[in-house]
C-alpha atoms as a PDB file:
ATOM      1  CA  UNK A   1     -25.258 -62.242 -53.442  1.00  0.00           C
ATOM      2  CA  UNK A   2     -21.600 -62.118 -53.324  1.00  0.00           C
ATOM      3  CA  UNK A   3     -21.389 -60.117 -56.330  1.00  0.00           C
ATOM      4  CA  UNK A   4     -23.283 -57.525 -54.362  1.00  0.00           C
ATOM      5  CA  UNK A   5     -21.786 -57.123 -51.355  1.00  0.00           C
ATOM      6  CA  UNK A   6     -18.722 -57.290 -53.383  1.00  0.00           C
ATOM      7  CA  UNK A   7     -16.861 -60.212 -52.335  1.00  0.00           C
ATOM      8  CA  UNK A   8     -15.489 -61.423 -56.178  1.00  0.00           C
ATOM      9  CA  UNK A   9     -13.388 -63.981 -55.117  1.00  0.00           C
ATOM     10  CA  UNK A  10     -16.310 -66.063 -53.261  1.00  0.00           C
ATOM     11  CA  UNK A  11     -18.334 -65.470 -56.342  1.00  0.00           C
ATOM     12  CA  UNK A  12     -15.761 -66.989 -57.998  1.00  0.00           C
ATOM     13  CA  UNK A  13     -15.742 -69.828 -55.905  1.00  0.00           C
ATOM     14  CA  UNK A  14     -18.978 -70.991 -56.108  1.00  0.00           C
ATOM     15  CA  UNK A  15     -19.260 -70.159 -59.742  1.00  0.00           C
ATOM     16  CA  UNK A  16     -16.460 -73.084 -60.184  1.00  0.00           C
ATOM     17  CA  UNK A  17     -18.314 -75.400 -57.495  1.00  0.00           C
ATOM     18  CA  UNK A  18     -21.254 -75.154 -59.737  1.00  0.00           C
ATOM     19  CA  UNK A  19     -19.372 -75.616 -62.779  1.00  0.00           C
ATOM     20  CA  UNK A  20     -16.747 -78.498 -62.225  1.00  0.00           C
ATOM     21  CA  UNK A  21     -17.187 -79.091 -58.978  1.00  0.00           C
ATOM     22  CA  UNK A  22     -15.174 -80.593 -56.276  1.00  0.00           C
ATOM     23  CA  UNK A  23     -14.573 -84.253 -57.762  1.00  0.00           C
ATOM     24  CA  UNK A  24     -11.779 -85.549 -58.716  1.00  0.00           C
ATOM     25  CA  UNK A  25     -10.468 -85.401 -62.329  1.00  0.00           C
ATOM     26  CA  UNK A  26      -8.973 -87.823 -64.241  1.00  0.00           C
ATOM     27  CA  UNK A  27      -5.565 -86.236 -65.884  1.00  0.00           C
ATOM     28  CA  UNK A  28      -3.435 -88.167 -67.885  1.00  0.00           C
ATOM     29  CA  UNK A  29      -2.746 -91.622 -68.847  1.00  0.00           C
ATOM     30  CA  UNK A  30      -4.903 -94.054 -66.453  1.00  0.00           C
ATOM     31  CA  UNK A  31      -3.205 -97.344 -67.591  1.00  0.00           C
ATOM     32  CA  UNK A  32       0.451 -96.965 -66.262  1.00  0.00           C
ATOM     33  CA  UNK A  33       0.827-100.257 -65.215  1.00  0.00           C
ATOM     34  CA  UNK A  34       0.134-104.583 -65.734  1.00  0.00           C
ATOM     35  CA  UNK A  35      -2.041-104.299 -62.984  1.00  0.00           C
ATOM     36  CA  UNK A  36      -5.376-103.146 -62.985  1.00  0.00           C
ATOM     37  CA  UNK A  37      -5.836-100.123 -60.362  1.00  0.00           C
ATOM     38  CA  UNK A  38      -8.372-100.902 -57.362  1.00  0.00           C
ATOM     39  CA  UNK A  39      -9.549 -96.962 -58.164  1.00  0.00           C
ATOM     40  CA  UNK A  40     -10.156 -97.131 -62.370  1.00  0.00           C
ATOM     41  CA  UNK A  41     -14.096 -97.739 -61.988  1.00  0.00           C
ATOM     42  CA  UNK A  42     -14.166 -94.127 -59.955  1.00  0.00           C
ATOM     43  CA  UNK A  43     -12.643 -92.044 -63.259  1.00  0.00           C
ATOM     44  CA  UNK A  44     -14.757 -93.618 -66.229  1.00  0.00           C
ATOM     45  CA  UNK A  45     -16.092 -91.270 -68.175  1.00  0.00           C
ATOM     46  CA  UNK A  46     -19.998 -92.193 -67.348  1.00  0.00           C
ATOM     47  CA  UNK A  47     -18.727 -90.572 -63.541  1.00  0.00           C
ATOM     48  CA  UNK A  48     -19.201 -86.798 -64.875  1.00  0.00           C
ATOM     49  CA  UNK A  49     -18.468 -84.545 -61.910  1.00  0.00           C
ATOM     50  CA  UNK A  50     -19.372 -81.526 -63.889  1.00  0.00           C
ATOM     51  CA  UNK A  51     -23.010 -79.916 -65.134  1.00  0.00           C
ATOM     52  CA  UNK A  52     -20.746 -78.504 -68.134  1.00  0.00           C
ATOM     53  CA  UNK A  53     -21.989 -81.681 -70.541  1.00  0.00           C
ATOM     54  CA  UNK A  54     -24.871 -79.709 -71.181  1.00  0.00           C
ATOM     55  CA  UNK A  55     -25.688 -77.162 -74.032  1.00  0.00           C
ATOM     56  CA  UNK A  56     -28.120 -75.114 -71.988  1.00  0.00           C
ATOM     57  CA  UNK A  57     -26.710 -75.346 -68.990  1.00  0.00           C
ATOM     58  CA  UNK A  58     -22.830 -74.323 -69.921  1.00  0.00           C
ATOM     59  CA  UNK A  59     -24.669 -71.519 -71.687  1.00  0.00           C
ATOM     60  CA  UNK A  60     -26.263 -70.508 -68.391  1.00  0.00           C
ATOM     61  CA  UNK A  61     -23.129 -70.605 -66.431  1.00  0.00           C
ATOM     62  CA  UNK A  62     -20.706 -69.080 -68.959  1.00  0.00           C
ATOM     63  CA  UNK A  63     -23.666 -65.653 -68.998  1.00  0.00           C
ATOM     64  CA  UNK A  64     -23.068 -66.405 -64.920  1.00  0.00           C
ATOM     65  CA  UNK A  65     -19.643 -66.254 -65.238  1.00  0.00           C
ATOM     66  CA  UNK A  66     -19.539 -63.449 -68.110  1.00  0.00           C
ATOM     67  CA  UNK A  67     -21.684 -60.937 -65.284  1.00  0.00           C
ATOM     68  CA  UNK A  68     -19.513 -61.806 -62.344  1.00  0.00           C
ATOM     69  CA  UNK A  69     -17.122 -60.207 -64.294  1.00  0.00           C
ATOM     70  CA  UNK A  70     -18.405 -57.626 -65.414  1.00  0.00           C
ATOM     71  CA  UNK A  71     -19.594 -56.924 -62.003  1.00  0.00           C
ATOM     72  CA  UNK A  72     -16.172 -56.991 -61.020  1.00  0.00           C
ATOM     73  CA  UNK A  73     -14.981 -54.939 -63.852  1.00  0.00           C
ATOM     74  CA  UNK A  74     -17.539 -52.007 -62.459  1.00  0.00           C
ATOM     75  CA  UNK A  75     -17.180 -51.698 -59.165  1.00  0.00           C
ATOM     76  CA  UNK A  76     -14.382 -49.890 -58.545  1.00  0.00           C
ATOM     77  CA  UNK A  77     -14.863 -48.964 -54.386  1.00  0.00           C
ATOM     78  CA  UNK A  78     -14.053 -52.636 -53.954  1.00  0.00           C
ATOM     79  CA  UNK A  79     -10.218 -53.947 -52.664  1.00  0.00           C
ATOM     80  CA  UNK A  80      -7.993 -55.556 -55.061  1.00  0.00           C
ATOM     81  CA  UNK A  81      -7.565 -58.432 -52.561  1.00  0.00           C
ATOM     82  CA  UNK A  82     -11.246 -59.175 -52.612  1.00  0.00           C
ATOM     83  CA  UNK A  83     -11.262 -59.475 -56.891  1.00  0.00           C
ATOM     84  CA  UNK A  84     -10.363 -61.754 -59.121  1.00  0.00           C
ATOM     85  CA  UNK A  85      -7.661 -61.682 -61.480  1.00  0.00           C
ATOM     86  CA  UNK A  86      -8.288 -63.061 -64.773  1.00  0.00           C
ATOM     87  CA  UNK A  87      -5.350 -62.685 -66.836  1.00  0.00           C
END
C-alpha cells in the first residue's frame, strides 16, 4: 500500500515492525555485576521478539524487503525526502 502511493519510508517502517519488531534487544554483556538483575528473565533467548528465526518466513520478508526496493529504485516522480536511503 505504501509502496504504491509512494510513501518508502513508511514501507520501510513497517517492513522492520514485521521483521524485528519493537522489543527490546539484548546488546552486550548481561552479567555486569554480583548481583543478579531484577530484568535478566525479560532478555533470555526463549523471549524472541523477532519472526526472523524462521527459514520460510525470513525468506518471505527479505523478497518483501528486496521489492520495496526495487519499488523505490523505479519510481522516480517520488521526493527524495519520502525514500529511503540504503547506503
Amino acid at each position: 500500500k505504501f509502496c504504491k502511493e509512494g510513501e518508502f519510508v513508511k514501507a520501510n517502517d513497517s517492513y522492520l515492525d514485521v521483521a524485528i519488531g519493537r522489543a527490546a534487544w539484548p546488546i552486550g554483556v548481561t552479567m555486569v555485576g554480583i548481583h543478579a538483575r531484577s530484568g535478566r528473565a525479560k532478555i533470555e533467548s526463549s523471549n524472541v521478539a523477532h519472526v526472523m528465526n524462521s527459514e520460510l518466513q525470513r525468506k518471505y520478508l527479505t523478497s518483501v524487503k528486496r521489492l520495496i526496493t526495487y519499488c523505490q529504485k523505479k519510481r522516480v516522480d517520488v521526493a527524495p525526502s519520502k525514500k529511503v536511503n540504503n547506503c
